[in-house]
C-alpha atoms as a PDB file:
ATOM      1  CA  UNK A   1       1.868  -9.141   7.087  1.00  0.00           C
ATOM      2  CA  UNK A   2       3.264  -5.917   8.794  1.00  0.00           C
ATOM      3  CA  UNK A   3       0.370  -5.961  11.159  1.00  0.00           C
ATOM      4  CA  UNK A   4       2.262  -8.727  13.067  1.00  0.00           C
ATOM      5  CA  UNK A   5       5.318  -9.431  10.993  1.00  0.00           C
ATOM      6  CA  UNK A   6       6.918 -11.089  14.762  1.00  0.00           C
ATOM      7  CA  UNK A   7       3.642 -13.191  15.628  1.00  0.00           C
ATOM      8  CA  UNK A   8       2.661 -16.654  14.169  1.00  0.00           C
ATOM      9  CA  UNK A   9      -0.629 -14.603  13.027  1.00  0.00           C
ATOM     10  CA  UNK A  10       0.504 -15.586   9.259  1.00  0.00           C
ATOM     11  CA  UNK A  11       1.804 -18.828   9.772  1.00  0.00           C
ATOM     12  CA  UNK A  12      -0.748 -20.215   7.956  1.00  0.00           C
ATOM     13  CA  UNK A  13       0.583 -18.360   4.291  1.00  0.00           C
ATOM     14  CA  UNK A  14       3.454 -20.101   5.056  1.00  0.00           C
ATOM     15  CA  UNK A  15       1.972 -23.835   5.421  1.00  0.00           C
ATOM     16  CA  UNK A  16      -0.691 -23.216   3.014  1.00  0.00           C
ATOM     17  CA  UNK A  17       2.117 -21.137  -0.129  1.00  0.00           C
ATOM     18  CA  UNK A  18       3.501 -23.333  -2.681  1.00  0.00           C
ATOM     19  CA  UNK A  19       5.225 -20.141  -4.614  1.00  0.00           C
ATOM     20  CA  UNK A  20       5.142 -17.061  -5.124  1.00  0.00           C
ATOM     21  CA  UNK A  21       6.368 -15.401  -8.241  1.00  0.00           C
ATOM     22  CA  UNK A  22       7.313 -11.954  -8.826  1.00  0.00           C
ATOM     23  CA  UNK A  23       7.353 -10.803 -12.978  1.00  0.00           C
ATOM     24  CA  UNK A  24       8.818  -7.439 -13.544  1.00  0.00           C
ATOM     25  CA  UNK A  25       7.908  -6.287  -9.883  1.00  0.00           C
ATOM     26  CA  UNK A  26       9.657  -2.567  -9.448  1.00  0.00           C
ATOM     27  CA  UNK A  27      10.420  -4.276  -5.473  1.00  0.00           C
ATOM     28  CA  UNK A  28      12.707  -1.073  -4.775  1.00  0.00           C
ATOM     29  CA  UNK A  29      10.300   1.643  -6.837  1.00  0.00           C
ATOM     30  CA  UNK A  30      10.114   2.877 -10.108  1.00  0.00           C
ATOM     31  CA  UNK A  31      11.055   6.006 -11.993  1.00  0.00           C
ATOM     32  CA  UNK A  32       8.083   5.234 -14.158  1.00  0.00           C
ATOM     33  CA  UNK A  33       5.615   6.028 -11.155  1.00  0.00           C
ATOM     34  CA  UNK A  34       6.322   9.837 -12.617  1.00  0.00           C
ATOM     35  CA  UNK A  35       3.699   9.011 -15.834  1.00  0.00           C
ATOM     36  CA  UNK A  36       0.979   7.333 -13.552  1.00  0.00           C
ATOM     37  CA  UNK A  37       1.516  10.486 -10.881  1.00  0.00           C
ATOM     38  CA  UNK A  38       1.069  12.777 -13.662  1.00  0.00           C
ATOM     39  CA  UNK A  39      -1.894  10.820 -15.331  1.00  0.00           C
ATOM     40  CA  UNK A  40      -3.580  11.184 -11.713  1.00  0.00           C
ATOM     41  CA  UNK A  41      -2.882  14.608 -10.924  1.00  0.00           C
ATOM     42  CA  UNK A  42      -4.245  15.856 -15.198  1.00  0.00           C
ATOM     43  CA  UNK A  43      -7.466  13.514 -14.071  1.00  0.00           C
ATOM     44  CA  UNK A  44      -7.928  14.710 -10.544  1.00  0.00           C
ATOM     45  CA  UNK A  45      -7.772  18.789 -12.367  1.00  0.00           C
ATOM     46  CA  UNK A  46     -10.375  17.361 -14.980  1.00  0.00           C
ATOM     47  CA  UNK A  47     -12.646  16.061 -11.983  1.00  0.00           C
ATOM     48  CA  UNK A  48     -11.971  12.186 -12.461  1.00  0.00           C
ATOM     49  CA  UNK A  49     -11.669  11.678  -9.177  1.00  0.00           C
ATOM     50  CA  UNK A  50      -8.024  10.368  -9.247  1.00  0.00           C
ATOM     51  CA  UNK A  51      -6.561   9.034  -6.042  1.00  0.00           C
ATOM     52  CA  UNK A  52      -2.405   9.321  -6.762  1.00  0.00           C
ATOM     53  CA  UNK A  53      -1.754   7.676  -3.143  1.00  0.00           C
ATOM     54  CA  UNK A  54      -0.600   4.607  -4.122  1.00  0.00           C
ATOM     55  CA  UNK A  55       1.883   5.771  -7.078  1.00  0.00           C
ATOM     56  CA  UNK A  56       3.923   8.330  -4.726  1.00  0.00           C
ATOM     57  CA  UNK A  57       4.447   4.382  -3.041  1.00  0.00           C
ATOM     58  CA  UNK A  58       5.917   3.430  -5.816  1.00  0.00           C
ATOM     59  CA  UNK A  59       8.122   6.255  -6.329  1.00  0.00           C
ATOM     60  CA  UNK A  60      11.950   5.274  -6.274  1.00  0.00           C
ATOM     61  CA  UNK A  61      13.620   4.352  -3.130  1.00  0.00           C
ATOM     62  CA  UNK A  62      10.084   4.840  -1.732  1.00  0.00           C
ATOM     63  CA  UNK A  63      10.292   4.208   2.469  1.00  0.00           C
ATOM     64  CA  UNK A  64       6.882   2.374   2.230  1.00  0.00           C
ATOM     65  CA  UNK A  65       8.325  -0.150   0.050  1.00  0.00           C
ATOM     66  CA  UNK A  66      11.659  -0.608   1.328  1.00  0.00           C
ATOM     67  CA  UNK A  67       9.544  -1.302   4.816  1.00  0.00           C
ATOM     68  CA  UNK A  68       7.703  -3.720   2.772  1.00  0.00           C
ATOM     69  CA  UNK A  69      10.222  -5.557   1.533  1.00  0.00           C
ATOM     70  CA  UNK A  70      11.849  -5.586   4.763  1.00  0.00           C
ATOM     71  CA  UNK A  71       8.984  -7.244   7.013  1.00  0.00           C
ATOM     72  CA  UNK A  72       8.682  -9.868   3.730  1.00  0.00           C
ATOM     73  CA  UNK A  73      11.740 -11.114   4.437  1.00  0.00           C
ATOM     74  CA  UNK A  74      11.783 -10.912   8.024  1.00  0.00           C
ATOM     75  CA  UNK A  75       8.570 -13.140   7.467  1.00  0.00           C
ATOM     76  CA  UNK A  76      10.376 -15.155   4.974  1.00  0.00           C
ATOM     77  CA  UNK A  77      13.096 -16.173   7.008  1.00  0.00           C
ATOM     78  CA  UNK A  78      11.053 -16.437  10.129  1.00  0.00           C
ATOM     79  CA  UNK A  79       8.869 -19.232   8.182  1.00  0.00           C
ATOM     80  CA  UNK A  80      12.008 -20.768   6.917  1.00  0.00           C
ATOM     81  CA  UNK A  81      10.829 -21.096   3.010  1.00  0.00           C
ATOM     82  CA  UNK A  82      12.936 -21.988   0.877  1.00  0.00           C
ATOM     83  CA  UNK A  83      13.751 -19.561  -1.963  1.00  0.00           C
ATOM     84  CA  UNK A  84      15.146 -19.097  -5.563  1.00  0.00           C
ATOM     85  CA  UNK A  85      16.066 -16.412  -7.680  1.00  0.00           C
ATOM     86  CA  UNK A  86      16.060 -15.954 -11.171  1.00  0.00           C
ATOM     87  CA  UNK A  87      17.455 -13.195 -12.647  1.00  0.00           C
ATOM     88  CA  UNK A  88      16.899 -11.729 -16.413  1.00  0.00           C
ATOM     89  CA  UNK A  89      20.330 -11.532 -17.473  1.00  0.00           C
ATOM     90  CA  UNK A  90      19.706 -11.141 -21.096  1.00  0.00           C
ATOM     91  CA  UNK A  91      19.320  -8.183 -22.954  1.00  0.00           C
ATOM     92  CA  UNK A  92      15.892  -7.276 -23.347  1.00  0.00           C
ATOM     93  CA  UNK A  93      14.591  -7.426 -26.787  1.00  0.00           C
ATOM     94  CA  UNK A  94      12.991  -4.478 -28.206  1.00  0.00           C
ATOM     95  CA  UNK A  95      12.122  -5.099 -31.364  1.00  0.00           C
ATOM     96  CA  UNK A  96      14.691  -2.596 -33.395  1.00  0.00           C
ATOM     97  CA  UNK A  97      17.074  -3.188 -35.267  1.00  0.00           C
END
């Protein structure tokens, strides 16, 4: 999508999409990204090979992201879908007591 987020290139995602839902999607980062960093970095020192790139992505207010979600919408807009929101107002359950 960011390869021509201006061009009609993509058009055809917008004919072709019925919907797209997003469940528990961190869309502006996550503070969690710290555990799968770390996870990476203890496998990459015990020779697993670990590639972290894609978690210091997801890192809070991460700039790759935010440019993600910005060229989404752009496209979004540009395609003129129509869009809902649904937002988890309740409480999450835990299971204590």
């Amino acid at each position: 999508m960011s390869a021509n987020s201006g061009g009609d290139t993509f058009q055809y995602l917008a004919t072709s999409t019925v919907g797209i839902v997003f469940l528990g999607t961190p869309h502006r980062g996550t503070k969690a990204s710290y555990w799968g960093e770390w996870i990476a970095y203890t496998g990459k020192k015990l020779g697993l090979g670990m590639d972290d790139a894609i978690l210091k992505d997801l890192r809070e207010d991460s700039e790759t992201l935010n440019d993600l979600l910005y060229t989404f919408t752009l496209w979004l807009f540009r395609c003129q879908l129509q869009q809902y929101a649904f937002l988890n107002c309740i409480r999450q359950i835990t299971g204590r007591r």
